[in-house]
Protein backbone atom coordinates (compact mmCIF):
# COMPACT_ATOMS: atom_id res chain seq x y z
CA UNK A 1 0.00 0.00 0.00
CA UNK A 2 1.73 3.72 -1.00
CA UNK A 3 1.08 6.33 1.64
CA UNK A 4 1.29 9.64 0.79
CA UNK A 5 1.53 12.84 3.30
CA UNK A 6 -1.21 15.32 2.24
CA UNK A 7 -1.68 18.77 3.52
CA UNK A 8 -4.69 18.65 5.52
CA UNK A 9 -5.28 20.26 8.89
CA UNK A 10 -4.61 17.09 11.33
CA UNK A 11 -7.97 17.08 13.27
CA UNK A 12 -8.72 14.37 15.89
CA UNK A 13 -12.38 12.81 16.16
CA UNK A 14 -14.30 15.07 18.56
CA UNK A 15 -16.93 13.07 20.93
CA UNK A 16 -19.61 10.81 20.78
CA UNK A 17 -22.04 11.61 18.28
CA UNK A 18 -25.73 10.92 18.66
CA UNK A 19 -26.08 8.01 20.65
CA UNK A 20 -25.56 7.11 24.37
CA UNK A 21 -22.48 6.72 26.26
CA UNK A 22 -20.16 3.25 25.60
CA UNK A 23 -18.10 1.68 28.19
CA UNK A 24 -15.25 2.04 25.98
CA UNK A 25 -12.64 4.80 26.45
CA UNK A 26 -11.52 6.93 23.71
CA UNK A 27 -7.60 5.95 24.03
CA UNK A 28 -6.64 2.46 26.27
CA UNK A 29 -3.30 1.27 27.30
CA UNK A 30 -2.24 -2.17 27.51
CA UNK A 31 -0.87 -3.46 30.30
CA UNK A 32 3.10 -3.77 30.06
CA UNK A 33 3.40 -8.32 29.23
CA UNK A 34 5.73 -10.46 29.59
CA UNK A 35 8.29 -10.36 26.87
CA UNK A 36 10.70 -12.71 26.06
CA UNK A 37 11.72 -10.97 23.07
CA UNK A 38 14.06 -8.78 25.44
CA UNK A 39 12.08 -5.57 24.90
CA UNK A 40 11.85 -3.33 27.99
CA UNK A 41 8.33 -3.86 29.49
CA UNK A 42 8.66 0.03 30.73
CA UNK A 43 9.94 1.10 27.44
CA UNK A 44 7.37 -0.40 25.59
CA UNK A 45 4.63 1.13 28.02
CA UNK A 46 6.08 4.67 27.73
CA UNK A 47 5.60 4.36 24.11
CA UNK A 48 2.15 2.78 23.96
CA UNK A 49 0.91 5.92 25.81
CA UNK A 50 2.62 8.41 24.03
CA UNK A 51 0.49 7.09 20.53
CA UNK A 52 -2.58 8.93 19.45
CA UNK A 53 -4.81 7.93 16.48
CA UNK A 54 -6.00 11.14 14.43
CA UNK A 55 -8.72 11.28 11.74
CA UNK A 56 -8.93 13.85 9.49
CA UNK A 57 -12.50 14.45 9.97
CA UNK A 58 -15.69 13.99 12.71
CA UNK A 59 -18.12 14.45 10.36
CA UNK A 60 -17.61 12.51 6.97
CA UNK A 61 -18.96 11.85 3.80
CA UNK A 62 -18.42 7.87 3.33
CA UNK A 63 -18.54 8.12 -0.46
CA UNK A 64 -14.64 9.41 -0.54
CA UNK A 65 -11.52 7.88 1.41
CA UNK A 66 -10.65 9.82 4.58
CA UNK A 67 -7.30 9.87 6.54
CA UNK A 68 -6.02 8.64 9.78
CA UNK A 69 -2.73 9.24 11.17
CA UNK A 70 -1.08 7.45 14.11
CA UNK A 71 1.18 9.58 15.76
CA UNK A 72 2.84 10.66 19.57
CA UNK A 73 1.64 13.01 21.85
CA UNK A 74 5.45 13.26 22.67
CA UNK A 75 8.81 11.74 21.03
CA UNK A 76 9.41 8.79 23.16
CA UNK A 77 12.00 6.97 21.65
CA UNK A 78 11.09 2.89 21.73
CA UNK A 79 12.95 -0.14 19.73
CA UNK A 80 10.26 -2.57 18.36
CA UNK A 81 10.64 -6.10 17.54
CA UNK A 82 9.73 -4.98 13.68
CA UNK A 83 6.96 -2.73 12.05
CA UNK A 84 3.68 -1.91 14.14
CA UNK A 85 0.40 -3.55 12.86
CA UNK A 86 -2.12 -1.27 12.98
CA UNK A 87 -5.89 -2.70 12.31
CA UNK A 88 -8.60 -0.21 12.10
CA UNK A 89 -12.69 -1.51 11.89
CA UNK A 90 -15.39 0.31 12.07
CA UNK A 91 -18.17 -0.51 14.81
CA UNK A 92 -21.83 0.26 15.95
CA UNK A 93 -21.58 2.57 19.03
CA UNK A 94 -23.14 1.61 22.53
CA UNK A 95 -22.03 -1.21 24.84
CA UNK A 96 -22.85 -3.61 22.29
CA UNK A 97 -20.67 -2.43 19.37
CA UNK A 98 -20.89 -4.53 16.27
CA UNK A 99 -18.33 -5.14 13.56
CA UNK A 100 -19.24 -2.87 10.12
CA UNK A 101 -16.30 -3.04 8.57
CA UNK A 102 -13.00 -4.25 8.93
CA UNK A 103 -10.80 -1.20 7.42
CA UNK A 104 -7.54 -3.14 7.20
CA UNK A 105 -3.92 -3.42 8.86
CA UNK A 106 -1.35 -1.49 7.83
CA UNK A 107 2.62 -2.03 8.32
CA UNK A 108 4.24 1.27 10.05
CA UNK A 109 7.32 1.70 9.99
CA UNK A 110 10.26 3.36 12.09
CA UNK A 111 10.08 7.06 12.73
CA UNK A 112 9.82 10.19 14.70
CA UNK A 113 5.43 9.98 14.89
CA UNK A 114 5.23 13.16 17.14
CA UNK A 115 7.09 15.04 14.09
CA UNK A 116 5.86 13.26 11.41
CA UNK A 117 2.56 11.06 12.39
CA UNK A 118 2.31 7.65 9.53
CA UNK A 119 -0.79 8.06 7.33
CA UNK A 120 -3.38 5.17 6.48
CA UNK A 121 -6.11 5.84 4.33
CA UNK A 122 -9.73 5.05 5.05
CA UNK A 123 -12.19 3.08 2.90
CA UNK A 124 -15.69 3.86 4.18
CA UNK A 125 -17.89 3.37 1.21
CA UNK A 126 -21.02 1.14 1.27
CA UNK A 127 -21.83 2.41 5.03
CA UNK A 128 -25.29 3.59 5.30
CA UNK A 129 -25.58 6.47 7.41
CA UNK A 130 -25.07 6.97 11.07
CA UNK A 131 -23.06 6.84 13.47
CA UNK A 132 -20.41 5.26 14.25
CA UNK A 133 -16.69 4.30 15.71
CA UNK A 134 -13.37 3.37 14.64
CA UNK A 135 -11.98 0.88 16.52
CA UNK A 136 -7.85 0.23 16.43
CA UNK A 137 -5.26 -1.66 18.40
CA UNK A 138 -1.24 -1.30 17.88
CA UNK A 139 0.65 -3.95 18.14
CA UNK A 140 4.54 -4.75 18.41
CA UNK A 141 4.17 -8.46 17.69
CA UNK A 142 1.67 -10.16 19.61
CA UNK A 143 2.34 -7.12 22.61
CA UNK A 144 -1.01 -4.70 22.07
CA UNK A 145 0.52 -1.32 22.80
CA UNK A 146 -2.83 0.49 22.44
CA UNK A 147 -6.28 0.23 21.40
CA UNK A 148 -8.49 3.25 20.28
CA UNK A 149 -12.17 4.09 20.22
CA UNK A 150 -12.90 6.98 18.11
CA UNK A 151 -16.33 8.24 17.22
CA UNK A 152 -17.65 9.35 13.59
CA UNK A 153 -20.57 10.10 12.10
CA UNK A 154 -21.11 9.61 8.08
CA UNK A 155 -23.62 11.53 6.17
CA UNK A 156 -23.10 10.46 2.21
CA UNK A 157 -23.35 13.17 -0.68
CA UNK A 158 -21.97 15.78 2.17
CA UNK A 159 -19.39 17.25 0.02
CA UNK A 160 -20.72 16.79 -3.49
CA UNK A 161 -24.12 18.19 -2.57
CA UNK A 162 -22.53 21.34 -0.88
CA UNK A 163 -20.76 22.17 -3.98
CA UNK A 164 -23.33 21.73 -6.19
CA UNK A 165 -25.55 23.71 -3.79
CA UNK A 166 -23.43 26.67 -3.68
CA UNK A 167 -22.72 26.96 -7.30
CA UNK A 168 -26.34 26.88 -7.88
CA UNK A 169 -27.36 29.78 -5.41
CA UNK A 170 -24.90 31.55 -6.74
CA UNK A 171 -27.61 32.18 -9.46
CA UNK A 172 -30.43 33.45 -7.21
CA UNK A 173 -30.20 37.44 -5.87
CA UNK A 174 -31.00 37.89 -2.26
CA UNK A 175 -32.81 35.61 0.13
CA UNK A 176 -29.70 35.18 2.63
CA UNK A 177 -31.93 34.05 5.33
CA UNK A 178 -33.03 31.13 3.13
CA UNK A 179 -29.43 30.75 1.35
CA UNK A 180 -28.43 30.33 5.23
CA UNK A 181 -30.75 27.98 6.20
CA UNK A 182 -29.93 25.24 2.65
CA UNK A 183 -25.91 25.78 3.58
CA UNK A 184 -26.45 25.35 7.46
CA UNK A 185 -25.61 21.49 7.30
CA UNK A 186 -22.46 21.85 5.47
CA UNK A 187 -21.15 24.75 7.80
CA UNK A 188 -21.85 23.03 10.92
CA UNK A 189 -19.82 20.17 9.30
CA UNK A 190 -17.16 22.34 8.90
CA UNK A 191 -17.44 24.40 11.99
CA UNK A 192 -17.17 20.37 13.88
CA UNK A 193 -14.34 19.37 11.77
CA UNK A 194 -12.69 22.06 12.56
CA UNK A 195 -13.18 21.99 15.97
CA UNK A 196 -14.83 25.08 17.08
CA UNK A 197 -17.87 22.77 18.16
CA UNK A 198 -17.29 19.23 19.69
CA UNK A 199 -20.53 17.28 18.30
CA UNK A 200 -21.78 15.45 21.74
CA UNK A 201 -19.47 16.72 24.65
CA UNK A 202 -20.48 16.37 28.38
CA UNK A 203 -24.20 17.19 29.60
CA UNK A 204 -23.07 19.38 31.68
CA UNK A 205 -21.66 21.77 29.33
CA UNK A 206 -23.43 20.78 25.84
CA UNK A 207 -22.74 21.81 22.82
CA UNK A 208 -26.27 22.15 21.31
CA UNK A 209 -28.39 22.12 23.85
CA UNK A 210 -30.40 19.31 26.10
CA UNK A 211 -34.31 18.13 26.19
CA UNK A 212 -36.66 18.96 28.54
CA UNK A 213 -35.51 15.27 29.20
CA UNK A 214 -32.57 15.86 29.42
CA UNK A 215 -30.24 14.08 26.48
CA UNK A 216 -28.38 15.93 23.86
CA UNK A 217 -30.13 18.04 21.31
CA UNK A 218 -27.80 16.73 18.83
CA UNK A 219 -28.70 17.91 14.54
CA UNK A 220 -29.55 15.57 12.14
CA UNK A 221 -27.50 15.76 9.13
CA UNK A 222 -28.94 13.51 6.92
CA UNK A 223 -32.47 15.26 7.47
CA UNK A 224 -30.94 18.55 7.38
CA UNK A 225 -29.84 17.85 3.73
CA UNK A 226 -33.25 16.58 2.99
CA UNK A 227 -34.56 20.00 3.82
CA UNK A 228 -31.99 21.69 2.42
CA UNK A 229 -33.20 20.32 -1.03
CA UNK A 230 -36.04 21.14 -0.61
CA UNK A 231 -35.69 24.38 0.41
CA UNK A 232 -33.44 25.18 -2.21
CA UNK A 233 -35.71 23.82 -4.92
CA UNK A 234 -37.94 26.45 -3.74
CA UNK A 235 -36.15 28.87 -4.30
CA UNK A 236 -35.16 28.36 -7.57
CA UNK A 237 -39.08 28.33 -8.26
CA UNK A 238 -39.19 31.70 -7.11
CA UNK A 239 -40.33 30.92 -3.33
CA UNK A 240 -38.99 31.63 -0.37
CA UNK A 241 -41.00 29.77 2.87
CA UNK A 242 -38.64 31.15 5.42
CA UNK A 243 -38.97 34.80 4.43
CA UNK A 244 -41.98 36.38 6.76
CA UNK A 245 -42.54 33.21 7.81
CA UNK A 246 -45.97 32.28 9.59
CA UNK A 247 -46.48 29.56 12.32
CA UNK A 248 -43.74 27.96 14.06
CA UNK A 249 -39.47 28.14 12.24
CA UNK A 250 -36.54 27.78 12.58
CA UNK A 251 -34.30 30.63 10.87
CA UNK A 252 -30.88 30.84 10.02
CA UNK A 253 -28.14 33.74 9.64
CA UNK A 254 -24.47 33.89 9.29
CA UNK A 255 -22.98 35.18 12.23
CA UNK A 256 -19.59 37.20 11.09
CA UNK A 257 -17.94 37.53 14.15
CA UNK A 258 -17.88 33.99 14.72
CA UNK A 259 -17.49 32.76 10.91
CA UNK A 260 -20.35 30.50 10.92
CA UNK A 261 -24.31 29.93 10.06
CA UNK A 262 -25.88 30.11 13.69
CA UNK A 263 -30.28 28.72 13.82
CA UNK A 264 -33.27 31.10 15.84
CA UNK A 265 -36.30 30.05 16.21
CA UNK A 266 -40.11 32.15 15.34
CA UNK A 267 -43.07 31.34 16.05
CA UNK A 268 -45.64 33.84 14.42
CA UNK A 269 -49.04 33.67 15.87
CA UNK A 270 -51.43 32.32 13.23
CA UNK A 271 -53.98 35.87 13.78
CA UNK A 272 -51.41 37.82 11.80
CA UNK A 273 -52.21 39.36 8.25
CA UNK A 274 -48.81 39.96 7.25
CA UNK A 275 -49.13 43.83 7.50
CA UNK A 276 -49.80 44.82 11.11
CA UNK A 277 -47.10 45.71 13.89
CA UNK A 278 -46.44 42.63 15.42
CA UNK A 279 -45.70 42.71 19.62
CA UNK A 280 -42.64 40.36 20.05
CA UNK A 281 -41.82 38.31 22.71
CA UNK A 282 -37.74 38.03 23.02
CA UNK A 283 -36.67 34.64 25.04
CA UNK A 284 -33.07 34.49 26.76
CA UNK A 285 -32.98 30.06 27.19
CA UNK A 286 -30.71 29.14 30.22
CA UNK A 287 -27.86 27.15 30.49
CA UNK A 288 -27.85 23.49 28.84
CA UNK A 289 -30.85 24.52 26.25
CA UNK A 290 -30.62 25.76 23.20
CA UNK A 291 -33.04 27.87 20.40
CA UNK A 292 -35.95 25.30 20.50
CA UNK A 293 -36.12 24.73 24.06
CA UNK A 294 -39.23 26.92 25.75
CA UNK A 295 -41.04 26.31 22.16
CA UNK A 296 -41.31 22.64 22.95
CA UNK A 297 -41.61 22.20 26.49
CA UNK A 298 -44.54 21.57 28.87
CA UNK A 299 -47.00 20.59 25.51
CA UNK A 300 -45.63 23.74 24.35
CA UNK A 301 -47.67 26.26 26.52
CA UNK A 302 -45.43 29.27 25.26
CA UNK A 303 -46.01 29.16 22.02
CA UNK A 304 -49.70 27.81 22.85
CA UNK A 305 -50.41 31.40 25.31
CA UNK A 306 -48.25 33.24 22.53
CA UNK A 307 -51.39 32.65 20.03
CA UNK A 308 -53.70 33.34 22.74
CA UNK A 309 -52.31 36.77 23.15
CA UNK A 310 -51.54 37.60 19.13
CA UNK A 311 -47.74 37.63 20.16
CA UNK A 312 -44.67 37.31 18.22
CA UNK A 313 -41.84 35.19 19.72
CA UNK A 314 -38.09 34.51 18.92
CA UNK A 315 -35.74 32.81 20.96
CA UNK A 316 -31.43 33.10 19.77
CA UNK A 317 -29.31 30.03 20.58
CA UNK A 318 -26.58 32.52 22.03
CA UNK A 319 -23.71 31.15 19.73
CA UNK A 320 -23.84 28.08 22.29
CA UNK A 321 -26.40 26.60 25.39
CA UNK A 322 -24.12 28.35 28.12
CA UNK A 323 -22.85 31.28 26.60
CA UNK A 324 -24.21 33.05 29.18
CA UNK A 325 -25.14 36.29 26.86
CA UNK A 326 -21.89 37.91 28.12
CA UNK A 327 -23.61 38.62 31.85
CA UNK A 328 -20.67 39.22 34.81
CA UNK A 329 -22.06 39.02 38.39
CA UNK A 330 -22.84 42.77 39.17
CA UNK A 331 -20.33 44.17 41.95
CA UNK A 332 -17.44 41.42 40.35
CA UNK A 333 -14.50 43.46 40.46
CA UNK A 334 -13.07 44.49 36.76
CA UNK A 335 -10.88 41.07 35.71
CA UNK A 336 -9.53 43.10 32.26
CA UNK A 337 -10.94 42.67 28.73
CA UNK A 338 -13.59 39.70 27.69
CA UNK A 339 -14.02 38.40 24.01
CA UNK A 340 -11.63 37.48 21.70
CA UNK A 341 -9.35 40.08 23.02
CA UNK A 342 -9.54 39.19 26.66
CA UNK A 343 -8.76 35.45 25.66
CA UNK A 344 -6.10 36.18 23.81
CA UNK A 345 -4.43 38.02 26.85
CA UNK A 346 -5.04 35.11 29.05
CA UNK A 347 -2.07 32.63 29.53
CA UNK A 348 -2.42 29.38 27.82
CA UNK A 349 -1.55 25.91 29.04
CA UNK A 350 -0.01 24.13 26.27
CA UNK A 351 1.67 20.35 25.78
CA UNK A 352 -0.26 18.97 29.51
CA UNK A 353 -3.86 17.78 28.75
CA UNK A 354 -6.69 20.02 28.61
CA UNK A 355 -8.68 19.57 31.58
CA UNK A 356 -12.34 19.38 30.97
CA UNK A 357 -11.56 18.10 27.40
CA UNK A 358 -13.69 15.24 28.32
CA UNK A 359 -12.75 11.07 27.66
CA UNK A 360 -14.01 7.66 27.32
CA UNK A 361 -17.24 7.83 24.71
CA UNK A 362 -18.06 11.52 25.39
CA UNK A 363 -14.23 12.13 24.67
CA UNK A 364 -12.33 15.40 23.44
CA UNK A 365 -10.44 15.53 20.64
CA UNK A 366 -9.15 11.17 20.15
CA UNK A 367 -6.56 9.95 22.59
CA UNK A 368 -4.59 13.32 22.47
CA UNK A 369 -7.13 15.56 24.54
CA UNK A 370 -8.40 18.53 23.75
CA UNK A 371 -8.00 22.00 22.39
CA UNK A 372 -7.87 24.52 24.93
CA UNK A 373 -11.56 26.12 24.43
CA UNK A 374 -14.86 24.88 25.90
CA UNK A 375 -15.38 21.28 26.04
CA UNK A 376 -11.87 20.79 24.20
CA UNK A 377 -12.98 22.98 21.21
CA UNK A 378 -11.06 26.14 19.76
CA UNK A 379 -13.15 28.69 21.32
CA UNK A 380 -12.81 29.75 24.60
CA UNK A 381 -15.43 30.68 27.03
CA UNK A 382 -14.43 34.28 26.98
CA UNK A 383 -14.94 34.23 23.31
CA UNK A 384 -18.20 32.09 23.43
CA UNK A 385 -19.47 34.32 26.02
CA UNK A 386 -19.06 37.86 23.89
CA UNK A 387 -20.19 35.98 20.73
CA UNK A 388 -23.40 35.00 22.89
CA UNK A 389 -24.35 38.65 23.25
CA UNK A 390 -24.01 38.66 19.91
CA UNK A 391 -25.49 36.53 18.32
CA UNK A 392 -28.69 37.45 20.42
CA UNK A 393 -28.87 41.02 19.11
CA UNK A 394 -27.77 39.97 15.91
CA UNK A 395 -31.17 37.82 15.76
CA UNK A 396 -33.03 41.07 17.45
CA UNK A 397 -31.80 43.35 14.12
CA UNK A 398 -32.91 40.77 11.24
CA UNK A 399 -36.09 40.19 13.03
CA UNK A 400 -37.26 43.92 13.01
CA UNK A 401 -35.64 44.17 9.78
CA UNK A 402 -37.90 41.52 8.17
CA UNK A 403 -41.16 41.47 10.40
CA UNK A 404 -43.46 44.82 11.37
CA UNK A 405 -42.79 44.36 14.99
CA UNK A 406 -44.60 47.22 17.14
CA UNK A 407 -41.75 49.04 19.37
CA UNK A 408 -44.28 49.74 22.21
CA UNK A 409 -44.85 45.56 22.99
CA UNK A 410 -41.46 44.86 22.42
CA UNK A 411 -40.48 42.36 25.52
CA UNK A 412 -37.74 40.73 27.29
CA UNK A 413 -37.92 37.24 28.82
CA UNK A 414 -35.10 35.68 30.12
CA UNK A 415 -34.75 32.78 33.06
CA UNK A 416 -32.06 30.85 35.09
CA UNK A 417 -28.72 32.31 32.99
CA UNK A 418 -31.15 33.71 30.47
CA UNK A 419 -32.54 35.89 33.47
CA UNK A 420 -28.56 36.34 34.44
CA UNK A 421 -28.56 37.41 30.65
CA UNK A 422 -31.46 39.57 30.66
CA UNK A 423 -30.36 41.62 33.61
CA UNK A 424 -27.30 42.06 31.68
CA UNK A 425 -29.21 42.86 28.03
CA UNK A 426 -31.75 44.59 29.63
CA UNK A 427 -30.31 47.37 31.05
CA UNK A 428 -27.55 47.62 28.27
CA UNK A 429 -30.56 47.64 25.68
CA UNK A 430 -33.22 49.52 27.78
CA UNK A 431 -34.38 51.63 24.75
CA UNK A 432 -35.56 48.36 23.21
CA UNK A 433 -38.10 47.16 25.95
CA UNK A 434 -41.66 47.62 26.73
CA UNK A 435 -41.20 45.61 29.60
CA UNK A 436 -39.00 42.56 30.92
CA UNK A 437 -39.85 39.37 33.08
CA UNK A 438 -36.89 37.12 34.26
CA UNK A 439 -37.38 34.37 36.42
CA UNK A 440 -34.87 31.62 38.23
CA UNK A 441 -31.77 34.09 38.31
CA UNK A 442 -29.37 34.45 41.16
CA UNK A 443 -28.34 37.84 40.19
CA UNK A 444 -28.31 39.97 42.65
CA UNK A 445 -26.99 44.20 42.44
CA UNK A 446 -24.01 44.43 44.04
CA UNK A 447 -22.91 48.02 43.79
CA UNK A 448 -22.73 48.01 39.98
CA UNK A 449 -26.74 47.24 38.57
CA UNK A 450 -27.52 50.18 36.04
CA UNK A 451 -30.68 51.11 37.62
CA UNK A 452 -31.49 54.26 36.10
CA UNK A 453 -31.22 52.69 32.79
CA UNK A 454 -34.57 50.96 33.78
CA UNK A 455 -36.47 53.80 35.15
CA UNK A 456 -38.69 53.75 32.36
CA UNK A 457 -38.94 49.60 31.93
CA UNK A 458 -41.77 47.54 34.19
CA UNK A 459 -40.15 44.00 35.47
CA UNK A 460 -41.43 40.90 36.65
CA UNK A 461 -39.10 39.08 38.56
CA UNK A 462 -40.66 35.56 39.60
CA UNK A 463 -39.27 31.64 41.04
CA UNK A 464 -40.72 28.64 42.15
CA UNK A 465 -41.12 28.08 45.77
CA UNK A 466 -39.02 24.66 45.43
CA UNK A 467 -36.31 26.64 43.78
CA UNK A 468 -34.53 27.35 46.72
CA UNK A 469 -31.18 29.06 45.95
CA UNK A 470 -33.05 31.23 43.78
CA UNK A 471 -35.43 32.79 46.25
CA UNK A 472 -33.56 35.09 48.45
CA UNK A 473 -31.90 36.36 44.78
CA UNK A 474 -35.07 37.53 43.77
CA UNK A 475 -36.18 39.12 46.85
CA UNK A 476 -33.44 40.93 47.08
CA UNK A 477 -33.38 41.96 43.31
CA UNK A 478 -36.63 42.80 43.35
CA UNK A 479 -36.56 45.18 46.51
CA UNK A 480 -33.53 47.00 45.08
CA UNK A 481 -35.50 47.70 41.75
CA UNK A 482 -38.25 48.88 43.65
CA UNK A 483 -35.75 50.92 46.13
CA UNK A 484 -34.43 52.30 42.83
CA UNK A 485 -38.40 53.68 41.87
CA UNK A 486 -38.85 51.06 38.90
CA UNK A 487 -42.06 48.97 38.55
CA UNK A 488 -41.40 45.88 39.82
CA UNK A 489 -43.62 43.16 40.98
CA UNK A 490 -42.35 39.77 42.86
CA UNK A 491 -44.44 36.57 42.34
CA UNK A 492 -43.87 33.51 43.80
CA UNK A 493 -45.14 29.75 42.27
CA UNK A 494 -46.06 27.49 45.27
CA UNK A 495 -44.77 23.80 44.67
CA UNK A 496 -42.45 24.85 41.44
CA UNK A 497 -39.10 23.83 41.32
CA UNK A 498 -36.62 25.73 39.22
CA UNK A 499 -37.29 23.49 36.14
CA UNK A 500 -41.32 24.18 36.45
CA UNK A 501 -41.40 27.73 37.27
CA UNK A 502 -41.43 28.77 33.33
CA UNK A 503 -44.53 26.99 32.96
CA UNK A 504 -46.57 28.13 36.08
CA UNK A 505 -45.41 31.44 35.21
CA UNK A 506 -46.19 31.84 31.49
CA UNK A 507 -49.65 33.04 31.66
CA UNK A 508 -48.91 35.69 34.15
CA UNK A 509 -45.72 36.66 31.82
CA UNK A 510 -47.93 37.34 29.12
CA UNK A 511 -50.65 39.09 31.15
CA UNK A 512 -47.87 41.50 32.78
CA UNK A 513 -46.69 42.31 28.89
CA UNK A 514 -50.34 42.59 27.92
CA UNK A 515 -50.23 45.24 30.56
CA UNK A 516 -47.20 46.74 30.19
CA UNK A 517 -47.08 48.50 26.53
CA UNK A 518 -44.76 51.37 26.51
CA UNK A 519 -46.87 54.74 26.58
């Protein structure tokens, strides 16, 4: 077999894609054996962790050959018997991983691998798809050095269909919220594959948000190109369903600070004639959710009491579930600059693990660990955070750009870090607000809250009477507004944790906007 280096960016499969956590970790050792072939048992085991397996890409279109690399974390030096056997399959994921295909063993051959990692190419045609996990041991002989689990997920036509896709918009003038939306799939696939997103990651910190259940809001490729077909098709008929859309959508835009296609969901109450001023509901999620999340929960009583009321909502992802909207705990003293510029001033840990890079099926970045952003990505949390602000206002422009929305019953509703959020938008953005209800948030003034930017806005601040740590927060938040001379009420749900509060509250949120219009 002739192996060729190729100049592609060396990216390491990212974490466990779509399905529920194995018992296998991402990178295992073997214990050091006896050798009678005089090799040095310690030796031997220094080497077999230094090895990482790399693949050139997390998401993959199975209709081309990919590339894997083995290589070191670190140049330990080791003198084998003869060449490494390396065998690479391709399994089912869960704890009951079955054999796909077997993707062949490959002879490697002496050399510096942290330098100059040895290439194998990857033959992944006629799998359907899914997803998936390459499975590889190392071997010096009959010693197994290592063994690798490493997850993937294949989505065929993924690179033909994107550039046949973008040649043909490049025929059609305008539409960019619909272009968006058609190119989405192929720009996450990027955005993952280049590691800015790790598809899966830990639930504590996802990357695209959890169910009211709980598990991982993960996107669905091979439906996404489905309706990117569709939608494209028509367009080139001279329609565009996304543009002024009624009902319930979800819209995309390009986001240019962060390079990439980010979603928003609309929901348009069905009363609407496409002409009148539309009052607009704008929804901060809270950490772990994402875009969709208080459209779908609870039978979906927002968006049910939305229609009720004739309301407009639209709820931002915030570049990622806990981007936090760029909110700092008022009274926190000054810690220098955030964003991109504040991240690039803040020392850097390199050649040690990334902690938090996560491992085993939910892993980081292969057996090497991760990059040093969130989750193991390439974007820290300072940089996710200012993106999150964002984003959201980003969403807040195109909407009033493309629906009539009436500036007197424009609305802020933010809870648990969307409430942190809102008390951080709100104030900064106080010219934009009718009135503002935030619920579940732990903020609290310090010496810093920008009261007198609110002297003109109404708030509800409410929690649930189960939801203890939040209840002395929003008594105390709520006296300070009202010590400051803004309309503020306090309401309290009886029996409502923090996770049921939203609910219990929503008709009450949507009678204080009824009654809060901006004179």
């Amino acid at each position: 077999m002739l192996f060729t280096r190729w100049g592609v960016r060396v990216m390491l499969a990212s974490a466990l894609l779509g399905c529920a956590a194995t018992s296998l970790s991402s990178a295992q050792t073997a214990p050091a054996a006896a050798n009678p072939t005089g090799v040095d048992p310690a030796s031997q085991s220094a080497f077999g962790q230094s090895l990482a397996l790399r693949m050139d890409r997390v998401i993959a279109d199975q209709t081309h050959s990919h590339l894997g690399w083995l290589a070191q974390t670190s140049p330990v030096s080791y003198a084998s018997q003869g060449a490494l056997h390396l065998k690479i399959a391709l399994y089912t994921t869960g704890s009951d991983a079955k054999l796909v295909k077997n993707l062949g063993e490959t002879l490697v051959f002496g050399g510096n691998l942290a330098n100059l990692p040895f290439p194998v190419s990857l033959d992944l045609q006629g799998v359907p798809d899914g997803d998936y996990q390459y499975s590889a041991e190392v071997r010096d002989g009959d010693a197994l050095l290592k063994n690798f689990y490493i997850p993937v997920k294949l989505v065929a036509g993924l690179d033909e269909k994107q550039a046949e896709y973008e040649q043909r918009l490049t025929k059609i003038e305008g539409h960019d919220g619909a272009k968006a939306a058609i190119l989405y799939p192929f720009d996450l696939a990027r955005v993952i594959n280049l590691g800015k997103r790790v598809f899966g990651s830990n639930d504590a910190n996802p990357e695209f948000g959890l169910t009211s259940a709980g598990t991982p809001s993960l996107y669905d490729f091979t439906a996404g190109l489905k309706k990117s077909a569709d939608l494209l098709a028509g367009l080139e008929a001279g329609k565009d369903p996304l543009w002024r859309a009624g009902g319930d959508s979800v819209q995309y835009y390009h986001m240019p600070e962060a390079d990439e296609i980010l979603p928003y969901h609309v929901y348009v109450p069905s009363t609407w004639d496409g002409k009148s001023p539309l009052p607009l509901v704008f929804i901060l999620h809270g950490n772990s959710r994402d875009q969709d999340f208080y459209f779908d929960r609870d039978g979906h009583i927002i968006p049910q009491t939305a229609e009720k009321h004739g309301y407009m909502l639209v709820a931002p992802l915030g570049y990622s579930p806990n981007g936090g909207y760029n909110y700092v705990p008022y009274g926190r003293p000054a810690t220098g600059p955030r964003g991109v510029a504040g991240a690039a001033a803040t020392p850097q840990n390199f050649g040690a693990p990334v902690a938090n890079a996560g491992g085993g099926a939910r892993g980081g970045r292969g057996a090497a660990g991760g990059y040093g952003g969130v989750n193991g990505s390439v974007t820290p949390q300072l940089v996710r955070s200012e993106w999150s602000e964002q984003d959201a206002m980003h969403v807040f422009d195109l909407i009033r750009q493309e629906y009539p929305i009436d500036p007197k019953r424009t609305f802020l509703f933010g809870y648990s870090a969307g409430g942190q959020g809102s008390h951080y938008l709100g104030p900064k953005y106080a010219d934009y607000w009718a009135a503002i209800a935030i619920g579940g948030s732990n903020a609290t003034p310090g010496n810093t809250y920008p009261f007198d930017r609110l002297k003109n806005t109404p708030m509800m601040i409410f929690y649930g009477g189960a939801d203890t740590p939040n209840i002395a927060p929003s008594h105390t938040m709520a006296q300070a507004l009202q010590d400051h001379g803004i309309d503020a009420v306090l309401k309290e749900y009886p029996g409502a944790d923090h996770d049921g509060a939203p609910s219990a509250a929503t008709a009450d949120i949507f009678n204080f906007f009824d009654a809060h219009p901006r004179k």
